[in-house]
PDB file of N, CA and C in Angstrom:
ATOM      1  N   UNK A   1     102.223  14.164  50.609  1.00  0.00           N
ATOM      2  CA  UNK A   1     103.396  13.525  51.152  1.00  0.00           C
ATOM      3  C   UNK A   1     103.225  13.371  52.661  1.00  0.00           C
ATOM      4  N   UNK A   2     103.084  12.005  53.496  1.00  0.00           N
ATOM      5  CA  UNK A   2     102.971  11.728  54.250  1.00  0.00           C
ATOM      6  C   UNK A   2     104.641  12.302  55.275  1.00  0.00           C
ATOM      7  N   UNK A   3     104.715  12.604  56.430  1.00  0.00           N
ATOM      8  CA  UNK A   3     105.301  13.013  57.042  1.00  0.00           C
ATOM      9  C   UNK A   3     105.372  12.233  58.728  1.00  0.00           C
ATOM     10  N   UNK A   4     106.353  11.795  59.235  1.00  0.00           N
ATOM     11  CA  UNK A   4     106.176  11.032  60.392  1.00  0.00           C
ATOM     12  C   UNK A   4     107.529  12.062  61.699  1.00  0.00           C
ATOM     13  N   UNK A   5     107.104  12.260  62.886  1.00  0.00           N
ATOM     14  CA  UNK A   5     107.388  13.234  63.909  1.00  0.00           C
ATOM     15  C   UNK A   5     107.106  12.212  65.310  1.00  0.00           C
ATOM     16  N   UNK A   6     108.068  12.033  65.726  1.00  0.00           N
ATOM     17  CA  UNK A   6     108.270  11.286  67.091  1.00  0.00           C
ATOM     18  C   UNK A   6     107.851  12.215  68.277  1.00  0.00           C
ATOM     19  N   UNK A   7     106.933  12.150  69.133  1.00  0.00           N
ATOM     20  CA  UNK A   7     106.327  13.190  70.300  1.00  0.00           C
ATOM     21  C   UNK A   7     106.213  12.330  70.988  1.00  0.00           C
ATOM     22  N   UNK A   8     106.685  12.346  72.137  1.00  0.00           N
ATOM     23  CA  UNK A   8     106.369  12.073  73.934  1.00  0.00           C
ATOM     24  C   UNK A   8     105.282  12.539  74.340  1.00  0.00           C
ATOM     25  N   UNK A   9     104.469  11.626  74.977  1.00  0.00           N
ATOM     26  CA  UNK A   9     103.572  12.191  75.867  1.00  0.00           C
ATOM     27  C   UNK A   9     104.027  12.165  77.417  1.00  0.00           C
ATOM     28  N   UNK A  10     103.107  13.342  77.633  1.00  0.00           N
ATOM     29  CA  UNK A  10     103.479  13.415  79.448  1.00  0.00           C
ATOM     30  C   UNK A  10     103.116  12.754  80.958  1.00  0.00           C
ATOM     31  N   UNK A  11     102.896  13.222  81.641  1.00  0.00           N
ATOM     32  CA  UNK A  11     102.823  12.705  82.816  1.00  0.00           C
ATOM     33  C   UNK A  11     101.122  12.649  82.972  1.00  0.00           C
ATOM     34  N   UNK A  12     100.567  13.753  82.532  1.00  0.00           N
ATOM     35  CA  UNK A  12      99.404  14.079  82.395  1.00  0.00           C
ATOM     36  C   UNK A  12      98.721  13.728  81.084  1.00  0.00           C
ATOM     37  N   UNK A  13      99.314  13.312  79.917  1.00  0.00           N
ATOM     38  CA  UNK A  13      98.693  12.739  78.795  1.00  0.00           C
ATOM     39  C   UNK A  13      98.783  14.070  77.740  1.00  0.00           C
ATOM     40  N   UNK A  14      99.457  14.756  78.172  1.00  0.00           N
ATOM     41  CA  UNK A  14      99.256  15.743  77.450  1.00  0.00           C
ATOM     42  C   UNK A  14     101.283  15.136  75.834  1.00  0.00           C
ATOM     43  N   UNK A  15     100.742  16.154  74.783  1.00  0.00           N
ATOM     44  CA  UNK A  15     101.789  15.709  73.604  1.00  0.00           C
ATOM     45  C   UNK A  15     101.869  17.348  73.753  1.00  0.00           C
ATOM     46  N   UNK A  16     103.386  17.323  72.956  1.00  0.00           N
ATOM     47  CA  UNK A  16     104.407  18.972  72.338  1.00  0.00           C
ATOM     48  C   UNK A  16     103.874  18.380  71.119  1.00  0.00           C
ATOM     49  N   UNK A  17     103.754  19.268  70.201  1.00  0.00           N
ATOM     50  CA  UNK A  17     103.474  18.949  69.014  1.00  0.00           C
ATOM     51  C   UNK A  17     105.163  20.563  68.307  1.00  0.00           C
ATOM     52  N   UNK A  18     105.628  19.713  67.572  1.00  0.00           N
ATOM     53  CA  UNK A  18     107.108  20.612  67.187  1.00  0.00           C
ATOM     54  C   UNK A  18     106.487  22.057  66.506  1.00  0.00           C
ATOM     55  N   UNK A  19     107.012  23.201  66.413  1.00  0.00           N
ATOM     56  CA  UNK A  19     107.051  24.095  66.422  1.00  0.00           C
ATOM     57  C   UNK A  19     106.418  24.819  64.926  1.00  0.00           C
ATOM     58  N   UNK A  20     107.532  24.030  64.224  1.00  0.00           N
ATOM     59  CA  UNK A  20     107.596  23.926  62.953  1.00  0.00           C
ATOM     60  C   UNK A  20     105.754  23.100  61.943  1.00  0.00           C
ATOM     61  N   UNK A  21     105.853  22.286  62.656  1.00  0.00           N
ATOM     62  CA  UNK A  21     104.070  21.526  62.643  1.00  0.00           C
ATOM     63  C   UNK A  21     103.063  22.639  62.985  1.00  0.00           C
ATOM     64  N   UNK A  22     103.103  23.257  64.358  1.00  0.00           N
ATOM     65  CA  UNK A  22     102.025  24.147  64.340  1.00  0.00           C
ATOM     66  C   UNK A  22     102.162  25.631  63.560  1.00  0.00           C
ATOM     67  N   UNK A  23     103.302  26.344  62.927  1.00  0.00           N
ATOM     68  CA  UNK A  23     103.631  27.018  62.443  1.00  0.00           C
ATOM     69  C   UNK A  23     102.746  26.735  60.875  1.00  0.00           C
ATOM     70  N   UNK A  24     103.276  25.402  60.226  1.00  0.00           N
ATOM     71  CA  UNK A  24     102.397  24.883  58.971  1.00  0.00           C
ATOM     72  C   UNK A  24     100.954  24.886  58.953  1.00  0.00           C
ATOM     73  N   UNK A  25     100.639  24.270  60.771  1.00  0.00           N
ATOM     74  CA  UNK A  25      99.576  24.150  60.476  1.00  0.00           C
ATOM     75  C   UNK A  25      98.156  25.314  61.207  1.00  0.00           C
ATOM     76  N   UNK A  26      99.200  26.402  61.410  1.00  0.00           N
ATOM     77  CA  UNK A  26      98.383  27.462  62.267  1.00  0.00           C
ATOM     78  C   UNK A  26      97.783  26.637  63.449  1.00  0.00           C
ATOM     79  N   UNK A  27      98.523  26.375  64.350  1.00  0.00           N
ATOM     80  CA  UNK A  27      98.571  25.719  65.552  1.00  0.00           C
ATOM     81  C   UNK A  27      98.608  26.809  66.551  1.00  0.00           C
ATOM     82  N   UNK A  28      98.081  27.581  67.153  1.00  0.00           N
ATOM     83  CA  UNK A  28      98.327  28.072  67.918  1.00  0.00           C
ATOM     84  C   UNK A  28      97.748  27.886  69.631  1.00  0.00           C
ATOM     85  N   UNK A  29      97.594  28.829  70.707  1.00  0.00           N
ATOM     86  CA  UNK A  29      97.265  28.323  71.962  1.00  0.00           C
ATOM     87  C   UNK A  29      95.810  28.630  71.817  1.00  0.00           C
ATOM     88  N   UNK A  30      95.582  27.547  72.568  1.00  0.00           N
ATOM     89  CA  UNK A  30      93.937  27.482  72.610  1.00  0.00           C
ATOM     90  C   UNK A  30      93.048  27.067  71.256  1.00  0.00           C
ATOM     91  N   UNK A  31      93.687  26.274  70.346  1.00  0.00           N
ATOM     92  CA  UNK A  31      93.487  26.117  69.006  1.00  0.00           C
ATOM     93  C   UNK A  31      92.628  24.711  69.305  1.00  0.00           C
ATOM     94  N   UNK A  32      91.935  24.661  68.982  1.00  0.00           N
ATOM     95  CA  UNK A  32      91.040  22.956  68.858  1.00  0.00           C
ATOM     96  C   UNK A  32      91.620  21.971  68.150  1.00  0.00           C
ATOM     97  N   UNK A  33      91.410  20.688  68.374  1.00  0.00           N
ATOM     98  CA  UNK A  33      92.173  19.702  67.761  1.00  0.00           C
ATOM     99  C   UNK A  33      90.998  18.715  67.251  1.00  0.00           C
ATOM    100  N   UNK A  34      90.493  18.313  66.811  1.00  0.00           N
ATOM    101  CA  UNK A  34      89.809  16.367  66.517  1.00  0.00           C
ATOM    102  C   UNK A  34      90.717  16.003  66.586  1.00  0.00           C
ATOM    103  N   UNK A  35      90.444  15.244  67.844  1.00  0.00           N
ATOM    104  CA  UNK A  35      91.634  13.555  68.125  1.00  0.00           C
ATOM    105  C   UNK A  35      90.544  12.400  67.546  1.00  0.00           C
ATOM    106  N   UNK A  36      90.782  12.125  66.127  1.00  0.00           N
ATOM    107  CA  UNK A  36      90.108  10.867  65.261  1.00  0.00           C
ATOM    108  C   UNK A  36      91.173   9.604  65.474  1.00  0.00           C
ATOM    109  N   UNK A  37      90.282   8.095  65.767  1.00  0.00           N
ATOM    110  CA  UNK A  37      90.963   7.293  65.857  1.00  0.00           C
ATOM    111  C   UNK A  37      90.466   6.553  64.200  1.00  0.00           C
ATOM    112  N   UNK A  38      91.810   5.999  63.442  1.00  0.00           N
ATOM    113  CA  UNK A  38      91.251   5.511  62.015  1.00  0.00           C
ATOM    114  C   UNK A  38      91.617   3.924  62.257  1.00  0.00           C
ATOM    115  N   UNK A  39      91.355   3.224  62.469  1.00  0.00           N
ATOM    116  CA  UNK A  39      92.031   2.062  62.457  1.00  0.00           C
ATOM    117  C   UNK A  39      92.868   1.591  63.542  1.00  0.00           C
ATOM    118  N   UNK A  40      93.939   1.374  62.978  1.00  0.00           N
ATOM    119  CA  UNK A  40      94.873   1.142  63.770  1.00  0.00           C
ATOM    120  C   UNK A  40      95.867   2.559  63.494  1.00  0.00           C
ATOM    121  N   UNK A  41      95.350   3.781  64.084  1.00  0.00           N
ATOM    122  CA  UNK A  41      96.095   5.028  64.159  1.00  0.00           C
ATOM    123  C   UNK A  41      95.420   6.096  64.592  1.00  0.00           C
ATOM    124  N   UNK A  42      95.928   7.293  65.356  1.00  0.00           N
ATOM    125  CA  UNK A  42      95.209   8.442  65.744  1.00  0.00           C
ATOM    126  C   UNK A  42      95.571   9.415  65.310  1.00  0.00           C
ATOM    127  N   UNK A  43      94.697  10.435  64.886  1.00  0.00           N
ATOM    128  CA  UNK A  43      94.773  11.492  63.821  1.00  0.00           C
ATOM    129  C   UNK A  43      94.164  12.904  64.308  1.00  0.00           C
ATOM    130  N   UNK A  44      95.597  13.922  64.480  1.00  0.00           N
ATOM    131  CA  UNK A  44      94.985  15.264  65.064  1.00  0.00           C
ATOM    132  C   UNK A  44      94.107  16.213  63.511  1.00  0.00           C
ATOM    133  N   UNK A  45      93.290  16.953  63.986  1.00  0.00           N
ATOM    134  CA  UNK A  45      92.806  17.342  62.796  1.00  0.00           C
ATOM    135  C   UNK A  45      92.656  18.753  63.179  1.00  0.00           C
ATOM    136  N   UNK A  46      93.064  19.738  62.837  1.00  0.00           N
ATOM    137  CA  UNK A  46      92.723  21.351  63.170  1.00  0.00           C
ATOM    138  C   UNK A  46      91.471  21.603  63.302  1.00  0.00           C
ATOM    139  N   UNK A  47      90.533  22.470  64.069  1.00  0.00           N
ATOM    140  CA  UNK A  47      89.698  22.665  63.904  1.00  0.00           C
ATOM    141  C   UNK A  47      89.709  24.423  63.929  1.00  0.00           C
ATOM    142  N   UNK A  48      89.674  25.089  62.676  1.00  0.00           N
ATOM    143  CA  UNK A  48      89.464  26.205  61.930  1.00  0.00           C
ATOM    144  C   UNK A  48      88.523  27.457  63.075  1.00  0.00           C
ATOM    145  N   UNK A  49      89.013  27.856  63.512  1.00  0.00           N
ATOM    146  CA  UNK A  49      88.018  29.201  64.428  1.00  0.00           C
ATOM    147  C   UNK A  49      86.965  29.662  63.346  1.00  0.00           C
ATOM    148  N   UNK A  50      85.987  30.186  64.001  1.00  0.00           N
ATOM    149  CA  UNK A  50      85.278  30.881  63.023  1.00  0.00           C
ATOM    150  C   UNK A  50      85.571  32.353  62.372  1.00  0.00           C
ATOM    151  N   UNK A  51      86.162  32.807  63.218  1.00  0.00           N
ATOM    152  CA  UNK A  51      87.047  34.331  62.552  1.00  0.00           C
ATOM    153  C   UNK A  51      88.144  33.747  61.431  1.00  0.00           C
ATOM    154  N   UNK A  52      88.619  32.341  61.448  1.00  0.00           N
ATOM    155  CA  UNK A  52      89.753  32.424  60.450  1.00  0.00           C
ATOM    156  C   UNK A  52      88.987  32.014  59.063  1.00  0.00           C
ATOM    157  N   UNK A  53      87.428  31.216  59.012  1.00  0.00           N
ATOM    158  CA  UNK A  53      86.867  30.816  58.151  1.00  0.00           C
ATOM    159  C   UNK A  53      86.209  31.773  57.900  1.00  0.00           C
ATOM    160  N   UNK A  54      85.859  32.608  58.872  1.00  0.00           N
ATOM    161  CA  UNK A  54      85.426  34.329  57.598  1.00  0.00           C
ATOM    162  C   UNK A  54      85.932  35.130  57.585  1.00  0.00           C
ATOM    163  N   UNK A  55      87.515  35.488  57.353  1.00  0.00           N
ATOM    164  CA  UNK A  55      88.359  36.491  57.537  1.00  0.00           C
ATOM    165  C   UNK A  55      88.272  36.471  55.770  1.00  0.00           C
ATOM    166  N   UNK A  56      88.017  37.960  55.452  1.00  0.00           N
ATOM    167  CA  UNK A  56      87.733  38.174  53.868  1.00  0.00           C
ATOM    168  C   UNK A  56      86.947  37.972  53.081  1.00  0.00           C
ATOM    169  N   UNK A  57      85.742  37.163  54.186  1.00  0.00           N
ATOM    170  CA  UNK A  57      84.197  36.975  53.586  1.00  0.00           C
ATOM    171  C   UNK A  57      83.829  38.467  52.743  1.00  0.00           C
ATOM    172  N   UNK A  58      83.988  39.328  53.289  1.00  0.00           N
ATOM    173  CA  UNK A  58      83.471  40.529  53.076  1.00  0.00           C
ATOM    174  C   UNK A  58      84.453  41.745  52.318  1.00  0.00           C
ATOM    175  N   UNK A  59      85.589  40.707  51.780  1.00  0.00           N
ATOM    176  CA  UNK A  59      86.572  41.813  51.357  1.00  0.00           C
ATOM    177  C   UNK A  59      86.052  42.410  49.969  1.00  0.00           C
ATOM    178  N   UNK A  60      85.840  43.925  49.834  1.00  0.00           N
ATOM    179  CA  UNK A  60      85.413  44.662  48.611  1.00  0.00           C
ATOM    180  C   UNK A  60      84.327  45.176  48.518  1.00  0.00           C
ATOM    181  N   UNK A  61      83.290  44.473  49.666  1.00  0.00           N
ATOM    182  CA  UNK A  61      82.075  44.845  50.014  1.00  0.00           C
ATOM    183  C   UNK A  61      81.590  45.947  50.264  1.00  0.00           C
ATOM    184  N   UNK A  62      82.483  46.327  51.103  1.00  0.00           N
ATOM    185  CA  UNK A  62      82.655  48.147  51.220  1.00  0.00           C
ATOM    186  C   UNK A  62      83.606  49.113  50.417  1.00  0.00           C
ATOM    187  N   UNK A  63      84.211  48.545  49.915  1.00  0.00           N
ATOM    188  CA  UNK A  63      85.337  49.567  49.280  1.00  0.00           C
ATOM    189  C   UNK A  63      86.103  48.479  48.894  1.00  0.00           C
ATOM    190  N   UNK A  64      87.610  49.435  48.486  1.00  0.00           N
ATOM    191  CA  UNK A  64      88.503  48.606  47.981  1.00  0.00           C
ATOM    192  C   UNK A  64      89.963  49.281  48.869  1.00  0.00           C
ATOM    193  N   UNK A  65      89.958  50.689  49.074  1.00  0.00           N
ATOM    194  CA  UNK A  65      90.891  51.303  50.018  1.00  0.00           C
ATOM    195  C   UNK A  65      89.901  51.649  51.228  1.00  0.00           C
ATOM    196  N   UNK A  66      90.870  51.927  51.603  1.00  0.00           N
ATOM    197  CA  UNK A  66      90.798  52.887  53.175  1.00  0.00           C
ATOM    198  C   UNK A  66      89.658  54.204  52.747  1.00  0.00           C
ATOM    199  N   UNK A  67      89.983  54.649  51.752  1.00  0.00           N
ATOM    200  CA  UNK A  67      89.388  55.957  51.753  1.00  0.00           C
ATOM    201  C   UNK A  67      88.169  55.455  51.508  1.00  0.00           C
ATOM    202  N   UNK A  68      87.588  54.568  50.264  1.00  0.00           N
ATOM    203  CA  UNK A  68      86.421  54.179  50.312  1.00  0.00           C
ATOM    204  C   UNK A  68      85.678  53.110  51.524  1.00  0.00           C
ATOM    205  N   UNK A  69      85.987  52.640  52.068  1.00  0.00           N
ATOM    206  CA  UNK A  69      85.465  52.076  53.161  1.00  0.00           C
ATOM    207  C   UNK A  69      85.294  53.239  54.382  1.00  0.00           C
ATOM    208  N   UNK A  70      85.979  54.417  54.525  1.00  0.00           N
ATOM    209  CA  UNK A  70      85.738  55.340  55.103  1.00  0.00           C
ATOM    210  C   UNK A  70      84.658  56.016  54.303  1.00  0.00           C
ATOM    211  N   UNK A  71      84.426  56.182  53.316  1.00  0.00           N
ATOM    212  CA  UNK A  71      83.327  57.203  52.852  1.00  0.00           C
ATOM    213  C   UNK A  71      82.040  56.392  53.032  1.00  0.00           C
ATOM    214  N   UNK A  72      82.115  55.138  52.974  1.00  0.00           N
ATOM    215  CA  UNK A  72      80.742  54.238  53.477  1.00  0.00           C
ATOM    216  C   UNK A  72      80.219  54.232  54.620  1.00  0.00           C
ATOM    217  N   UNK A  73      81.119  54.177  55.285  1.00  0.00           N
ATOM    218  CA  UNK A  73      81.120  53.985  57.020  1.00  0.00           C
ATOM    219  C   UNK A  73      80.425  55.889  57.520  1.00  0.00           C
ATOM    220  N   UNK A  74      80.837  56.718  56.334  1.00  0.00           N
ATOM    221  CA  UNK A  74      80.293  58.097  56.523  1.00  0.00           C
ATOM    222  C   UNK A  74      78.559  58.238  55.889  1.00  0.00           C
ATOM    223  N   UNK A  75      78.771  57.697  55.137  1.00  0.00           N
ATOM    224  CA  UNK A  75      77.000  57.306  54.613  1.00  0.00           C
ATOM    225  C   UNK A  75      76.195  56.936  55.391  1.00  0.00           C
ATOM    226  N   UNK A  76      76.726  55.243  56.061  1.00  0.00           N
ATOM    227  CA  UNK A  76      75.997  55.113  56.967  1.00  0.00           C
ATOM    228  C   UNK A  76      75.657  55.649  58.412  1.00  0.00           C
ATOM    229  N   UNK A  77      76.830  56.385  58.997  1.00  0.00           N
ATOM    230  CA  UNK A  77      76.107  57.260  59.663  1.00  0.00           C
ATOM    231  C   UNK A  77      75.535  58.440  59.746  1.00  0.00           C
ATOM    232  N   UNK A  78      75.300  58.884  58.647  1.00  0.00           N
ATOM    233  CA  UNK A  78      74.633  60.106  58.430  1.00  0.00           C
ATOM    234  C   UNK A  78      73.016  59.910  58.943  1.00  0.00           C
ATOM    235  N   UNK A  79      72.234  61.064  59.111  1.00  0.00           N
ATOM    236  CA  UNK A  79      70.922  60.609  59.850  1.00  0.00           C
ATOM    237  C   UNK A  79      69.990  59.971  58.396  1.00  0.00           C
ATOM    238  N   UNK A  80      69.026  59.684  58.870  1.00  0.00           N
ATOM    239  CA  UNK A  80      68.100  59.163  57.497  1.00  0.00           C
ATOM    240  C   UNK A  80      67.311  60.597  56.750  1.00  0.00           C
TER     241      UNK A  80
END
């Protein structure tokens, strides 16, 4: 479902993008944008941090609680 949002730009070229938009779209400060031009239209596109594209890469890997991810983390530092 296409969605349309009226934004002002500034003095400096800079846009507010509404609150509610970056909230949906994990917008936050310092967040990257692609400004794509398609035609006759311009298109912001998120660009994903790399901590948010591997947050849970590794979930289970070590454990499944606290206690077992602590007893790993005790393995590995034990001497060889």
């Amino acid at each position: 479902m296409a969605t349309e949002t009226i934004v002002r730009v500034g003095q400096r070229g800079t846009i507010v993008v509404p609150a509610e938009i970056r909230r949906r779209w994990g917008i936050r400060k310092d967040t990257r944008l692609i400004l794509r031009e398609e035609d006759d239209r311009l298109v912001l596109v998120p660009i994903a941090s790399l901590t948010d594209t591997l947050a849970g890469a590794a979930k289970g890997c070590f454990g499944n609680t606290t206690s077992e991810v602590q007893e790993w983390l005790d393995r590995e530092r034990e001497d060889p």
